[in-house]
C-alpha atoms as a PDB file:
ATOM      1  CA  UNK A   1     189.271  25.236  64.739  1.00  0.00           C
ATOM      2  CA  UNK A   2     188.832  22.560  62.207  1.00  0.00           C
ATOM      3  CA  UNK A   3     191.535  24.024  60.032  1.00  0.00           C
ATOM      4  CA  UNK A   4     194.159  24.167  62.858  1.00  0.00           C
ATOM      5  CA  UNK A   5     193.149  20.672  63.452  1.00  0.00           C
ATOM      6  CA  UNK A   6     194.078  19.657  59.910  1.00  0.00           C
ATOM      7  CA  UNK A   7     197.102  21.333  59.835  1.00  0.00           C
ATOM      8  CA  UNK A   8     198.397  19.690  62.974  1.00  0.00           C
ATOM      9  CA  UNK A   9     197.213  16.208  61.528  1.00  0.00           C
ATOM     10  CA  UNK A  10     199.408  17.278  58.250  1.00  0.00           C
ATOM     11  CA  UNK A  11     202.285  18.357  60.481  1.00  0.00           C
ATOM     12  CA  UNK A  12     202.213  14.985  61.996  1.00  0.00           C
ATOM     13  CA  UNK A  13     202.213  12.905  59.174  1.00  0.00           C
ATOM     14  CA  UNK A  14     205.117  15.170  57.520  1.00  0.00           C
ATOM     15  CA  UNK A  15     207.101  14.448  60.901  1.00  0.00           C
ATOM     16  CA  UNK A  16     205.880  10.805  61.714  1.00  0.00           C
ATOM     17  CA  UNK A  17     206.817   9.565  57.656  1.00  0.00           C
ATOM     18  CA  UNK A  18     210.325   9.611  58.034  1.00  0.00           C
ATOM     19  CA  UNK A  19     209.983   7.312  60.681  1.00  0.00           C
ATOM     20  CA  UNK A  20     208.426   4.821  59.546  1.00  0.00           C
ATOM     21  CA  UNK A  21     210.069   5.165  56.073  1.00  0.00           C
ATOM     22  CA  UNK A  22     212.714   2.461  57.353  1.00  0.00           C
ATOM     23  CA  UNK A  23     210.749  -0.327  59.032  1.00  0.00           C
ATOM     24  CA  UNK A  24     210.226  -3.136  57.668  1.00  0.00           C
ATOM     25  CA  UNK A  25     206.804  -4.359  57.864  1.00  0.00           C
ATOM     26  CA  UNK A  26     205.361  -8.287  56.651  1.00  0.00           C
ATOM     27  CA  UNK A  27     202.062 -10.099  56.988  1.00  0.00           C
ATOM     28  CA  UNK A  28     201.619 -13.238  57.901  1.00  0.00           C
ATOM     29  CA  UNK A  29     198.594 -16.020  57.943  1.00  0.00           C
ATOM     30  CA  UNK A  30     198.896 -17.962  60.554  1.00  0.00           C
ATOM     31  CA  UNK A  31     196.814 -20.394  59.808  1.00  0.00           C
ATOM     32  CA  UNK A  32     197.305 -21.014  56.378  1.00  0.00           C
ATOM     33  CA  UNK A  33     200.955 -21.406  56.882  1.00  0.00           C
ATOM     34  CA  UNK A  34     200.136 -24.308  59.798  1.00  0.00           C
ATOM     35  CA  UNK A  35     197.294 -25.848  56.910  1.00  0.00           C
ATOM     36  CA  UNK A  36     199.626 -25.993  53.719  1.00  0.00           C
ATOM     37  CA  UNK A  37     202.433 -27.038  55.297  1.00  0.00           C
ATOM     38  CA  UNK A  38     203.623 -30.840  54.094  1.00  0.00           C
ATOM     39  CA  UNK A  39     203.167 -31.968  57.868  1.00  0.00           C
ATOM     40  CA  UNK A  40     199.452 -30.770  58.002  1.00  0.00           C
ATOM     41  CA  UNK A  41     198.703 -32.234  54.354  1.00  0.00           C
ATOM     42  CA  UNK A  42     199.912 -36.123  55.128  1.00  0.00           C
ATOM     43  CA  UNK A  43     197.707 -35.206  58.641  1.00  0.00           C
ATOM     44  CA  UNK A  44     194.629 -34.519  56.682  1.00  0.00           C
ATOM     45  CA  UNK A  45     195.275 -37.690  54.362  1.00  0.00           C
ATOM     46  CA  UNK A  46     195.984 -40.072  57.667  1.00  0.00           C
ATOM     47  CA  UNK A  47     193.181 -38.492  58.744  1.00  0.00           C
ATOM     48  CA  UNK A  48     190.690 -38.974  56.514  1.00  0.00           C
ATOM     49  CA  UNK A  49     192.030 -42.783  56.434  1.00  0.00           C
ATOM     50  CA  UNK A  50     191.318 -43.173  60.409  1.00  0.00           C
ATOM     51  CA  UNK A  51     187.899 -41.730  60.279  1.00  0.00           C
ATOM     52  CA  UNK A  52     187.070 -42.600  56.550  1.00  0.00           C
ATOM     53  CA  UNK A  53     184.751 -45.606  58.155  1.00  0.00           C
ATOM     54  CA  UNK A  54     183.468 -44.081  61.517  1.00  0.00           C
ATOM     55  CA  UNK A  55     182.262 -40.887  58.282  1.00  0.00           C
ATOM     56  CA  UNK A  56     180.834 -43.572  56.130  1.00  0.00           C
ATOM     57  CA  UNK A  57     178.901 -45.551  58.866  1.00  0.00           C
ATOM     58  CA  UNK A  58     177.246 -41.849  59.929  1.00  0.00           C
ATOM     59  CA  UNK A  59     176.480 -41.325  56.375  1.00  0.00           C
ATOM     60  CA  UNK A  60     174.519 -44.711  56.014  1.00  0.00           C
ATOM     61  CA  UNK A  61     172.619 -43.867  59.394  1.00  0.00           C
ATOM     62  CA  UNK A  62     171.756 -40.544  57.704  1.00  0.00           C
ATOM     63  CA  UNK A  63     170.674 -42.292  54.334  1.00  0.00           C
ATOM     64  CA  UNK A  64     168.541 -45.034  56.434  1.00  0.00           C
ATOM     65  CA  UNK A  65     166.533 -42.241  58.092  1.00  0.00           C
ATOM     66  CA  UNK A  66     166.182 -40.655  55.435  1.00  0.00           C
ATOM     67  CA  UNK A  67     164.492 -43.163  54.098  1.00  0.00           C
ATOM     68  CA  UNK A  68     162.791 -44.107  56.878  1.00  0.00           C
ATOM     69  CA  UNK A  69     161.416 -40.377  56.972  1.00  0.00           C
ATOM     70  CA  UNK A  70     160.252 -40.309  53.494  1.00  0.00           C
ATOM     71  CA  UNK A  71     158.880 -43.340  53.350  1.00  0.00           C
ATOM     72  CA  UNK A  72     156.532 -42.387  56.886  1.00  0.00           C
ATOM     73  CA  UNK A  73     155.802 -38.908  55.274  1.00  0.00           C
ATOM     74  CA  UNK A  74     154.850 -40.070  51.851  1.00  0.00           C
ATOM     75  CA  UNK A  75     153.135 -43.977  52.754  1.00  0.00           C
ATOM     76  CA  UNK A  76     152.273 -42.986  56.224  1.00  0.00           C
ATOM     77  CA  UNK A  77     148.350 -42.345  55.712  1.00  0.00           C
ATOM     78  CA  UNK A  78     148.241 -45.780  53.716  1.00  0.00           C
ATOM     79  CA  UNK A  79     150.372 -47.786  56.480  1.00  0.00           C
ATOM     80  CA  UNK A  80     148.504 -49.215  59.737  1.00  0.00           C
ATOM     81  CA  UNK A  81     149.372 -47.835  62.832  1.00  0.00           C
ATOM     82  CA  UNK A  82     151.412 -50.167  64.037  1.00  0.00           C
ATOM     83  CA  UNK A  83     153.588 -50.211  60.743  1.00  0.00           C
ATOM     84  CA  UNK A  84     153.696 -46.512  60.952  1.00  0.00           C
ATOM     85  CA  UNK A  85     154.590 -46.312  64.714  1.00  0.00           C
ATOM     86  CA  UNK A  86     157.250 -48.965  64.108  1.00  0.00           C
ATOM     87  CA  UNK A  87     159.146 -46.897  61.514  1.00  0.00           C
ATOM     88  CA  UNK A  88     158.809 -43.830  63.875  1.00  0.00           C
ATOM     89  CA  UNK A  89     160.360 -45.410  66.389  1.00  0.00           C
ATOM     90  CA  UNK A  90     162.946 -46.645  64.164  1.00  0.00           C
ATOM     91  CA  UNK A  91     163.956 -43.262  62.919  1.00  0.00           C
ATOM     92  CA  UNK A  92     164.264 -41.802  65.990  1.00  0.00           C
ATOM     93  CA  UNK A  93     166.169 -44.923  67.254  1.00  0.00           C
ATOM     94  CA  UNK A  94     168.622 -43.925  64.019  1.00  0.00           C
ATOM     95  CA  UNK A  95     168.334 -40.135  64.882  1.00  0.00           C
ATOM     96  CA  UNK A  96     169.634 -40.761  68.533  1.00  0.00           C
ATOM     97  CA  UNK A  97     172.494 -43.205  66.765  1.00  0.00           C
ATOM     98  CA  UNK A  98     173.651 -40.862  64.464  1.00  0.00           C
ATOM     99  CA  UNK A  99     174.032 -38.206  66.627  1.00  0.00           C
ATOM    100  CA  UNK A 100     176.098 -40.282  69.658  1.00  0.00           C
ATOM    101  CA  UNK A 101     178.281 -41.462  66.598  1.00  0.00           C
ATOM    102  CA  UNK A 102     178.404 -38.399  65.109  1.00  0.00           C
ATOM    103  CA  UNK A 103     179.466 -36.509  68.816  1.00  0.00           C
ATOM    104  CA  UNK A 104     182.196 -39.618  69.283  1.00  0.00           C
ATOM    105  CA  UNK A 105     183.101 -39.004  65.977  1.00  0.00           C
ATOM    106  CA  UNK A 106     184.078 -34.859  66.489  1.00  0.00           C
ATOM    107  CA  UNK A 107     185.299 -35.779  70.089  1.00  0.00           C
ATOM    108  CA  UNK A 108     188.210 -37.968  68.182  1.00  0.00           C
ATOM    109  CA  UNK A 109     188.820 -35.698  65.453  1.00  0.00           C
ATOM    110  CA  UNK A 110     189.436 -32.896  67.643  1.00  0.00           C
ATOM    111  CA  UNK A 111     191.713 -34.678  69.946  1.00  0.00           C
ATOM    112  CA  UNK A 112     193.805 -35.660  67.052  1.00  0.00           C
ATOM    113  CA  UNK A 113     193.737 -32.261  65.287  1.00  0.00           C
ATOM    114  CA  UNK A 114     195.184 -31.086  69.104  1.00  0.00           C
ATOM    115  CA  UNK A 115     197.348 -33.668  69.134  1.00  0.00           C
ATOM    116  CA  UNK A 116     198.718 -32.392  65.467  1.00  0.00           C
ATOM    117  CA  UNK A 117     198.600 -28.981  66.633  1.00  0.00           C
ATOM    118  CA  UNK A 118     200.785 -29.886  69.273  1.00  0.00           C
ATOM    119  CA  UNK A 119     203.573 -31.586  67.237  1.00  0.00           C
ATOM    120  CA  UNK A 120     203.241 -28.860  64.435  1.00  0.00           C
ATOM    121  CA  UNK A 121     203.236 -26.137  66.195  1.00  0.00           C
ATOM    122  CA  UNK A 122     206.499 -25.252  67.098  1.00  0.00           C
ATOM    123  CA  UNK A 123     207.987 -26.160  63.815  1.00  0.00           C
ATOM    124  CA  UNK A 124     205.775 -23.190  62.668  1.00  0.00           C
ATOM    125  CA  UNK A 125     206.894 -21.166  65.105  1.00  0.00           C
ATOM    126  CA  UNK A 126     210.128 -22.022  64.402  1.00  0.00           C
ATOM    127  CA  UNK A 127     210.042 -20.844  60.637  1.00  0.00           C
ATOM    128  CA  UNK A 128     208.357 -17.596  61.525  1.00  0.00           C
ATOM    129  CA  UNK A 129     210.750 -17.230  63.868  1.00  0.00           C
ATOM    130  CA  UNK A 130     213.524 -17.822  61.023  1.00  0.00           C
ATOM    131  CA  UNK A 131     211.806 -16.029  58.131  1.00  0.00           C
ATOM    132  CA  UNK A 132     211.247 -13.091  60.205  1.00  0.00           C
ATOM    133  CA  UNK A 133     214.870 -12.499  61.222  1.00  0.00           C
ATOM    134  CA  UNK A 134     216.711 -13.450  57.670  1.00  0.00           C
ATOM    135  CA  UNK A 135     214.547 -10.840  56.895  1.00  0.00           C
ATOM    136  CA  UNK A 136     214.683  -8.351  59.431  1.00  0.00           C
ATOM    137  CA  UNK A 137     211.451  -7.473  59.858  1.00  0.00           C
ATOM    138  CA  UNK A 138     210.238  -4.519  62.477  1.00  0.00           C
ATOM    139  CA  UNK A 139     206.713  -5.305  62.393  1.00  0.00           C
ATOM    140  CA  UNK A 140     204.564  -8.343  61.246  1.00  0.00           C
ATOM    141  CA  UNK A 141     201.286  -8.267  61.383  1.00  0.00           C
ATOM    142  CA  UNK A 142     198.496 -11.002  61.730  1.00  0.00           C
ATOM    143  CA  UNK A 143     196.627 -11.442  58.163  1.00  0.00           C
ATOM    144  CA  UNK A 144     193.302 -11.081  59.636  1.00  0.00           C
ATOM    145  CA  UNK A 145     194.386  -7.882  61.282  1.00  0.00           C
ATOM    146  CA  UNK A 146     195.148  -5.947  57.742  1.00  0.00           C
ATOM    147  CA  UNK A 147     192.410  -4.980  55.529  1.00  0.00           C
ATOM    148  CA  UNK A 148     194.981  -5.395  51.929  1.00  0.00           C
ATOM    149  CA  UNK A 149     198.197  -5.868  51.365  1.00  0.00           C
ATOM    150  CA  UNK A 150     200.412  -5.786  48.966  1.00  0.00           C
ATOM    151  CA  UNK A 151     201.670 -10.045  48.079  1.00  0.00           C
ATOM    152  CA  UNK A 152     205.123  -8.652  48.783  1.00  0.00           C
ATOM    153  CA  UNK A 153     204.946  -7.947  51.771  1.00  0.00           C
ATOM    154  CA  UNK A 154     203.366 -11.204  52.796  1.00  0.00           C
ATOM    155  CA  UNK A 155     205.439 -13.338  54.161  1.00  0.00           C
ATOM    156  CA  UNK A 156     203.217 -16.680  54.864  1.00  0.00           C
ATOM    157  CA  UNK A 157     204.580 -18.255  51.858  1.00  0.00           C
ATOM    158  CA  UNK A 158     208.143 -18.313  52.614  1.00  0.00           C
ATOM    159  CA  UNK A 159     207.492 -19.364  56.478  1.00  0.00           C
ATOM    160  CA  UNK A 160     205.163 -22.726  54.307  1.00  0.00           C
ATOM    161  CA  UNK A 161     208.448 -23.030  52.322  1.00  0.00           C
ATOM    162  CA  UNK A 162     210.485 -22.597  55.414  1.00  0.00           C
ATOM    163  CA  UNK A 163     208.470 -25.331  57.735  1.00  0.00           C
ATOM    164  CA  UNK A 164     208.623 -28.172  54.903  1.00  0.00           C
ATOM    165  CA  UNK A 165     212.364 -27.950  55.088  1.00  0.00           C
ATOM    166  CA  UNK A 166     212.160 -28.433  58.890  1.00  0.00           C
ATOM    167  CA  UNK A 167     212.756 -31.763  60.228  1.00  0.00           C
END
């Protein structure tokens, strides 16, 4: 039984590879087209301008109860209770701080990065639209969906190439 199966499964392939001899298959990333594209590069810069100060306010918050923290955990037996009390509830004053900021903080980032997504995305689609017919593709596959592949039969760097030159 398992030999008949075998030779059906060889029959198959012998049949089947003819077939798909002639397609045309590509991979694509997605993602790493939309990422290195110019667009999403002068995004990340502008980005990291806009939110350069809200990041280096959280990071001083951080640093101050850090400080606050080591200070309790290392002075804390030699402090008076008061003292020590006081800097506890000034940690967790900066605790509660940093993470409102820090939540307002990723609530703006990701309404900008939608807001990028938004303008970028068709332009992508646009040049995989256009790199897949000037090259008359059958099949193109997601990156993440193939286990290896061969870098010419990727495609992601011509649709990068492709989207830069779109206006």
């Amino acid at each position: 039984m398992r030999k008949l199966i075998q030779i059906l499964l060889a029959s198959a392939t012998l049949i089947a590879t003819p077939v798909f001899a002639d397609l045309k298959i590509a991979v694509l990333n997605y993602q790493m087209a939309l990422l290195e594209s110019d667009a999403a590069k002068r995004y990340a810069v502008d980005a990291e301008k806009k939110f350069g100060p809200q990041l280096d306010k959280l990071k001083r918050l951080e640093d101050d109860a850090k400080r606050i923290q080591d200070r309790v955990s290392k002075d804390g037996e030699k402090m008076s209770q008061g003292e020590r009390e006081r800097l506890e509830l000034e940690f967790k004053q900066k605790a509660r701080d940093f993470q409102f900021q820090s939540k307002e903080l990723n609530d703006a980032k990701a309404v900008s990065d939608r807001d990028m997504l938004k303008q970028l995305k068709p332009k992508l689609d646009k040049a995989v639209e256009e790199v897949i017919k000037s090259g008359d593709y059958d099949f193109v596959f997601e990156r993440g969906a193939v286990v290896d592949v061969k870098p010419q039969y990727d495609i992601t760097r011509r649709v990068i190439e492709r989207m830069n030159q779109l206006r």
